[in-house]
N, C-alpha and C. Protein backbone atom coordinates (compact mmCIF):
# COMPACT_ATOMS: atom_id res chain seq x y z
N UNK A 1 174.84 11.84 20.57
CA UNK A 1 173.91 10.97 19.89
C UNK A 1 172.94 11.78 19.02
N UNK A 2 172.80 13.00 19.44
CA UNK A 2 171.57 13.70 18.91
C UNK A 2 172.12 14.09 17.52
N UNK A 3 173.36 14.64 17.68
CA UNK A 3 174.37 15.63 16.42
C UNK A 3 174.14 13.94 15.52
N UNK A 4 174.50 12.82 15.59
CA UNK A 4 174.33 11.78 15.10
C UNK A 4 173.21 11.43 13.87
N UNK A 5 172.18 11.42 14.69
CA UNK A 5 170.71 11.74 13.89
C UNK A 5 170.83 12.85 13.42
N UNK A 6 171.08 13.89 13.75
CA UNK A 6 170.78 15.04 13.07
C UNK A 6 171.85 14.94 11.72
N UNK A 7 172.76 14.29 11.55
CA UNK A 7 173.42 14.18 10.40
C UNK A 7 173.05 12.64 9.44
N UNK A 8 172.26 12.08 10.23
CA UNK A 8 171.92 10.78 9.39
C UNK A 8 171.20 11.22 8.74
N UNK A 9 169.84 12.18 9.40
CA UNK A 9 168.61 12.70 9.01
C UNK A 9 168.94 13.57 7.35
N UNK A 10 170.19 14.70 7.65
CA UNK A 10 170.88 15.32 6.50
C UNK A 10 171.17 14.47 5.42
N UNK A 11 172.08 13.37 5.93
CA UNK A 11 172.08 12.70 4.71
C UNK A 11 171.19 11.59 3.88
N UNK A 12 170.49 11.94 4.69
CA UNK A 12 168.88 11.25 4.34
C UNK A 12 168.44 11.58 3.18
N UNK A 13 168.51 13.15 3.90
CA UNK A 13 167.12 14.41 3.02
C UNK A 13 168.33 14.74 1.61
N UNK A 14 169.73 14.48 1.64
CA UNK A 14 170.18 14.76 0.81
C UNK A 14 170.27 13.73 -0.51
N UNK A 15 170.65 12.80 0.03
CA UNK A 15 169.98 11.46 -1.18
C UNK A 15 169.02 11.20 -1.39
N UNK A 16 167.56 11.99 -0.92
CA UNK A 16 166.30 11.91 -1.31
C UNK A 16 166.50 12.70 -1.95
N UNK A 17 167.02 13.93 -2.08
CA UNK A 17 167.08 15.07 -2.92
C UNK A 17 167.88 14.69 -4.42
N UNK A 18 168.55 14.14 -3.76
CA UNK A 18 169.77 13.72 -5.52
C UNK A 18 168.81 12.73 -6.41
N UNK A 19 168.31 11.98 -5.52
CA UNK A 19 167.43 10.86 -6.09
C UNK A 19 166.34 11.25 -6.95
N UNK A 20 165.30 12.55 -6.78
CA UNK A 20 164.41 13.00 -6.82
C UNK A 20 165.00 14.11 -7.74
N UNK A 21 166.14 14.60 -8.19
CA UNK A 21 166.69 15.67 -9.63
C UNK A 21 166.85 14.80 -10.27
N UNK A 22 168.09 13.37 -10.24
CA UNK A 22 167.64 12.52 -10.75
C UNK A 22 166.61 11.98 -11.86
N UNK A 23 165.71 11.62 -10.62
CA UNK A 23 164.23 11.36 -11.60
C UNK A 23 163.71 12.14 -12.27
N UNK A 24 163.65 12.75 -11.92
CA UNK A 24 162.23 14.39 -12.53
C UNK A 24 164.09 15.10 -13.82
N UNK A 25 164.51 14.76 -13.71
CA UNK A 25 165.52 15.39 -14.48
C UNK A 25 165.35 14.59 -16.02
N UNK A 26 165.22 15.18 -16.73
CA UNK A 26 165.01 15.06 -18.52
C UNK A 26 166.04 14.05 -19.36
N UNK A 27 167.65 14.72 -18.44
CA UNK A 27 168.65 13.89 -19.18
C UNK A 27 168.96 12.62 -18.49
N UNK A 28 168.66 12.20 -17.30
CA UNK A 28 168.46 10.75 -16.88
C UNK A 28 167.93 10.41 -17.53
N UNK A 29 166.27 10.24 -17.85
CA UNK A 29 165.64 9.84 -19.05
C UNK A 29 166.39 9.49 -20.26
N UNK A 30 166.66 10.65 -20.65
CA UNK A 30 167.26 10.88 -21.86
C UNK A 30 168.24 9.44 -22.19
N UNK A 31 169.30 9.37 -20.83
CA UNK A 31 170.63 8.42 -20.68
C UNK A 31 170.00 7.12 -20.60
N UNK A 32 169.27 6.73 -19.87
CA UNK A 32 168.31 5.64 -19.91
C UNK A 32 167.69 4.99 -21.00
N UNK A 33 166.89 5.97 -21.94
CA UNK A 33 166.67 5.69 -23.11
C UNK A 33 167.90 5.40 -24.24
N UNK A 34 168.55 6.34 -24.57
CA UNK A 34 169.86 5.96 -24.94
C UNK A 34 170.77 4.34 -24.90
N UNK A 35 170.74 3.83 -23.78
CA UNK A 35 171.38 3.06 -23.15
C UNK A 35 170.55 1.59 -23.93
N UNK A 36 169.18 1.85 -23.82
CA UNK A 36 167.94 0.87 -23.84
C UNK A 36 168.52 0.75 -25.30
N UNK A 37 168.54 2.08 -25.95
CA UNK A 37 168.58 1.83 -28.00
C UNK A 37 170.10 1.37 -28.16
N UNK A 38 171.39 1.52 -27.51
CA UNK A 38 172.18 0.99 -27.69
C UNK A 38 172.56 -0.90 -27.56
N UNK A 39 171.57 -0.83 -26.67
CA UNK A 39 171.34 -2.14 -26.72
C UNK A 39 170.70 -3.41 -27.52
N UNK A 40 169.60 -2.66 -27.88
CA UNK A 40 168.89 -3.20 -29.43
C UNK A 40 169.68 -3.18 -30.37
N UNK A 41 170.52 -1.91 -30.56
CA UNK A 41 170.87 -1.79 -31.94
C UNK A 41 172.05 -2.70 -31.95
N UNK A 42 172.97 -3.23 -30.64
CA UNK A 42 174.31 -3.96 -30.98
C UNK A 42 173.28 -5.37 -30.80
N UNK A 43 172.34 -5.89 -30.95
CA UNK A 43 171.38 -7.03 -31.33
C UNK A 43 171.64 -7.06 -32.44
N UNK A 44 170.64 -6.22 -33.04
CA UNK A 44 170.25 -5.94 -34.63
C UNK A 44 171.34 -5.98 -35.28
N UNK A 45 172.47 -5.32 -34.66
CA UNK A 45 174.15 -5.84 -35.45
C UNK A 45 174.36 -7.01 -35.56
N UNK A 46 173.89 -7.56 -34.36
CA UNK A 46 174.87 -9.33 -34.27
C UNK A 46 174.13 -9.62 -35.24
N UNK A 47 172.47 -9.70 -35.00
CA UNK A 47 172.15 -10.45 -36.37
C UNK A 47 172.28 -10.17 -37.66
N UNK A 48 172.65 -8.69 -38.12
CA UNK A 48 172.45 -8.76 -38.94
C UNK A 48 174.27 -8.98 -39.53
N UNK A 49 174.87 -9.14 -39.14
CA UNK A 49 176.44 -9.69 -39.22
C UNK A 49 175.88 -11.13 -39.69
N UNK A 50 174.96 -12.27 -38.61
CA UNK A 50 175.15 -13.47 -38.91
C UNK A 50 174.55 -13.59 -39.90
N UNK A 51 173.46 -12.75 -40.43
CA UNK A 51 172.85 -12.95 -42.17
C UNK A 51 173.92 -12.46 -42.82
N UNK A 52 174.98 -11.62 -43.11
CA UNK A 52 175.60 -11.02 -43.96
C UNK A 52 176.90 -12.54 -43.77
N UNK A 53 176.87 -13.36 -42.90
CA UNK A 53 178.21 -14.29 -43.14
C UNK A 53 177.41 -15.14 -44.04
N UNK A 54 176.28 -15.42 -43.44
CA UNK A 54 175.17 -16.47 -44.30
C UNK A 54 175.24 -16.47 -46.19
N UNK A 55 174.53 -15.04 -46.33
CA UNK A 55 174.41 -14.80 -47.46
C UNK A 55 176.31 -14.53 -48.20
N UNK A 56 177.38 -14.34 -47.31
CA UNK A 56 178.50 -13.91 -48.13
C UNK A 56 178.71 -15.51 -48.53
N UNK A 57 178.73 -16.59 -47.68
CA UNK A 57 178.75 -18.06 -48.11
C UNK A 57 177.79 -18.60 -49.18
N UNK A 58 176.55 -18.32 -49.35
CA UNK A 58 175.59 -18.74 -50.96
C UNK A 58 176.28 -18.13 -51.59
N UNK A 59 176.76 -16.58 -51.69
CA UNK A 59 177.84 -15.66 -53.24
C UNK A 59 178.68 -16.49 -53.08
N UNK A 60 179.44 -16.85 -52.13
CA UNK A 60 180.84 -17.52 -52.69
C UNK A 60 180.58 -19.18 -53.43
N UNK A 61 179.77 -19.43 -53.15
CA UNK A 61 179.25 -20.79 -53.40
C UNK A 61 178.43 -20.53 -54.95
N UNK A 62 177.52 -20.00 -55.28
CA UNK A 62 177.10 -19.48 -56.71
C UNK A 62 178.46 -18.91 -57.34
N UNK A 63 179.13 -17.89 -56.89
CA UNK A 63 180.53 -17.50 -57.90
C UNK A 63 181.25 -18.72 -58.22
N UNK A 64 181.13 -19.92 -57.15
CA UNK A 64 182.41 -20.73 -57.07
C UNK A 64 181.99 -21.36 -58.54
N UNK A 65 180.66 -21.89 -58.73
CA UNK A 65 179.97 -22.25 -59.42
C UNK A 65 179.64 -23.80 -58.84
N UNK A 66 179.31 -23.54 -57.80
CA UNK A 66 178.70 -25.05 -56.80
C UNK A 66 177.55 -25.00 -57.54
N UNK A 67 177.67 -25.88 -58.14
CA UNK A 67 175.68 -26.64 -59.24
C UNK A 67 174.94 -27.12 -58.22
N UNK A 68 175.67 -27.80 -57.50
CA UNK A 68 174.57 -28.11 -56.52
C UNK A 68 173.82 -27.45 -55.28
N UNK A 69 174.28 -26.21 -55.04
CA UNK A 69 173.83 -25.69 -54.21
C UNK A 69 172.70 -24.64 -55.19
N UNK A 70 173.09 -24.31 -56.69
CA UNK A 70 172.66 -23.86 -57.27
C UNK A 70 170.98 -24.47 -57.83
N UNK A 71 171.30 -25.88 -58.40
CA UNK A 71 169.98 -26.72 -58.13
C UNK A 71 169.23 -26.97 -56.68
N UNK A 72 170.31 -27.21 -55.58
CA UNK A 72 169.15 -27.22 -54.66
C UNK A 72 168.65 -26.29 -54.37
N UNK A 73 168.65 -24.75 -54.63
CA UNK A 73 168.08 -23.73 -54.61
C UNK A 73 167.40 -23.55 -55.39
N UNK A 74 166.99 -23.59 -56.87
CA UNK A 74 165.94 -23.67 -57.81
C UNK A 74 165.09 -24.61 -57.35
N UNK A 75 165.54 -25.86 -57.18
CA UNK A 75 164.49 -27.41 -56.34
C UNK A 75 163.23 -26.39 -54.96
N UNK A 76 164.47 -26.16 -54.50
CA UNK A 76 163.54 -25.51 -53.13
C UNK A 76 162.74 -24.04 -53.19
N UNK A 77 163.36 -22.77 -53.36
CA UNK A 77 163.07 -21.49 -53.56
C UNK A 77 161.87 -21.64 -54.65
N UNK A 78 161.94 -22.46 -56.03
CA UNK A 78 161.14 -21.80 -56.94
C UNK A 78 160.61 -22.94 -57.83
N UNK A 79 160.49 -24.61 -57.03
CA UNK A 79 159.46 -25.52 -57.22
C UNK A 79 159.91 -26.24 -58.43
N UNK A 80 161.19 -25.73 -59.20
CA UNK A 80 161.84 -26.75 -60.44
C UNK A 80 162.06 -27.99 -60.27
N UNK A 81 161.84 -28.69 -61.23
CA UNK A 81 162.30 -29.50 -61.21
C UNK A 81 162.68 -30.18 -62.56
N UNK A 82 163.42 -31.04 -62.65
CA UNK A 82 164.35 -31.82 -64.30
C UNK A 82 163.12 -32.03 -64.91
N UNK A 83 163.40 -32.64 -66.44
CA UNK A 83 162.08 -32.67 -67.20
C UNK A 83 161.98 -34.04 -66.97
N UNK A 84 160.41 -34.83 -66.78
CA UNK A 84 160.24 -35.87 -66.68
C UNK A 84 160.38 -36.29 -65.10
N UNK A 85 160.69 -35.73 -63.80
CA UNK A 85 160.99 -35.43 -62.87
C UNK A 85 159.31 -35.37 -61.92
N UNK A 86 159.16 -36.22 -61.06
CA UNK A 86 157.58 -35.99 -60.33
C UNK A 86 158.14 -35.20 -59.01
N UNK A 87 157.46 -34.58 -57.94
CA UNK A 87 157.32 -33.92 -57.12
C UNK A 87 156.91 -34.27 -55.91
N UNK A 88 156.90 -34.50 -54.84
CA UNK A 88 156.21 -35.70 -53.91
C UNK A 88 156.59 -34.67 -52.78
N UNK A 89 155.58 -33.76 -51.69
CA UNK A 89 155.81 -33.33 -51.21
C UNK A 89 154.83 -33.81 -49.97
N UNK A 90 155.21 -34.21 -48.81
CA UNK A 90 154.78 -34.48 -47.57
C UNK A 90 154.69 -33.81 -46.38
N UNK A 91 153.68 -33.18 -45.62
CA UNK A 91 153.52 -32.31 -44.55
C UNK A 91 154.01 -33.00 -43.58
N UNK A 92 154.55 -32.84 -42.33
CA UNK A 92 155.05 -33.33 -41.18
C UNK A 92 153.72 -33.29 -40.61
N UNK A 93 153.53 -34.42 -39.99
CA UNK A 93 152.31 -34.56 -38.66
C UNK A 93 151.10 -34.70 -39.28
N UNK A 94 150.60 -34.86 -40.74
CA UNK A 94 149.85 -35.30 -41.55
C UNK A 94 148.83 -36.29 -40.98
N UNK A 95 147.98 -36.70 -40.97
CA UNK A 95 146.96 -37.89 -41.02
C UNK A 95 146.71 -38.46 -41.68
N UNK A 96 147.02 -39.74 -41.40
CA UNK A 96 146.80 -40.38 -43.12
C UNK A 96 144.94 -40.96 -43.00
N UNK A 97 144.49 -41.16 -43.77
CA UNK A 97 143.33 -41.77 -43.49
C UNK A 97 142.72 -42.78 -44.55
């Protein structure tokens, strides 16, 4: 029973020991951090994939020569409108009084 403990105790002090180079060790850190930025950065991919499908659909749609996506983008982006044409713009959740 004693040899028992005396080898539980060993492998005690020895996974406190691995645990503890481990920590205090530079390139755990290091792998940790690593791991953390690989993770952001395959984010920052997805999104920036779903803007690049976004924007490849307006080019194909302006090349196609869709007018209307072309006017509703002048209408919206940059306040045009036809000549003789009024403007009527309404805030959501407004008060009327």
């Amino acid at each position: 029973m004693n040899r028992l403990l005396k080898s539980k105790r060993a492998l005690i002090l020895a996974a406190a020991a691995m645990a503890a180079v481990l920590a205090f060790n530079g390139s755990f850190y290091g792998l940790v951090h690593n791991l953390l930025t690989i993770k952001r950065l395959n984010r920052e991919n997805a999104e920036l994939d779903l803007e690049y499908q976004k924007l490849s659909a307006a080019y194909a749609k302006i090349r196609g020569g869709d007018t209307s996506y072309i006017e509703e983008a002048a209408r919206v982006r940059y306040n045009m409108s036809h000549k003789g044409e009024f403007e009527f713009r309404f805030r959501a959740g407004a008060e009327s009084k």
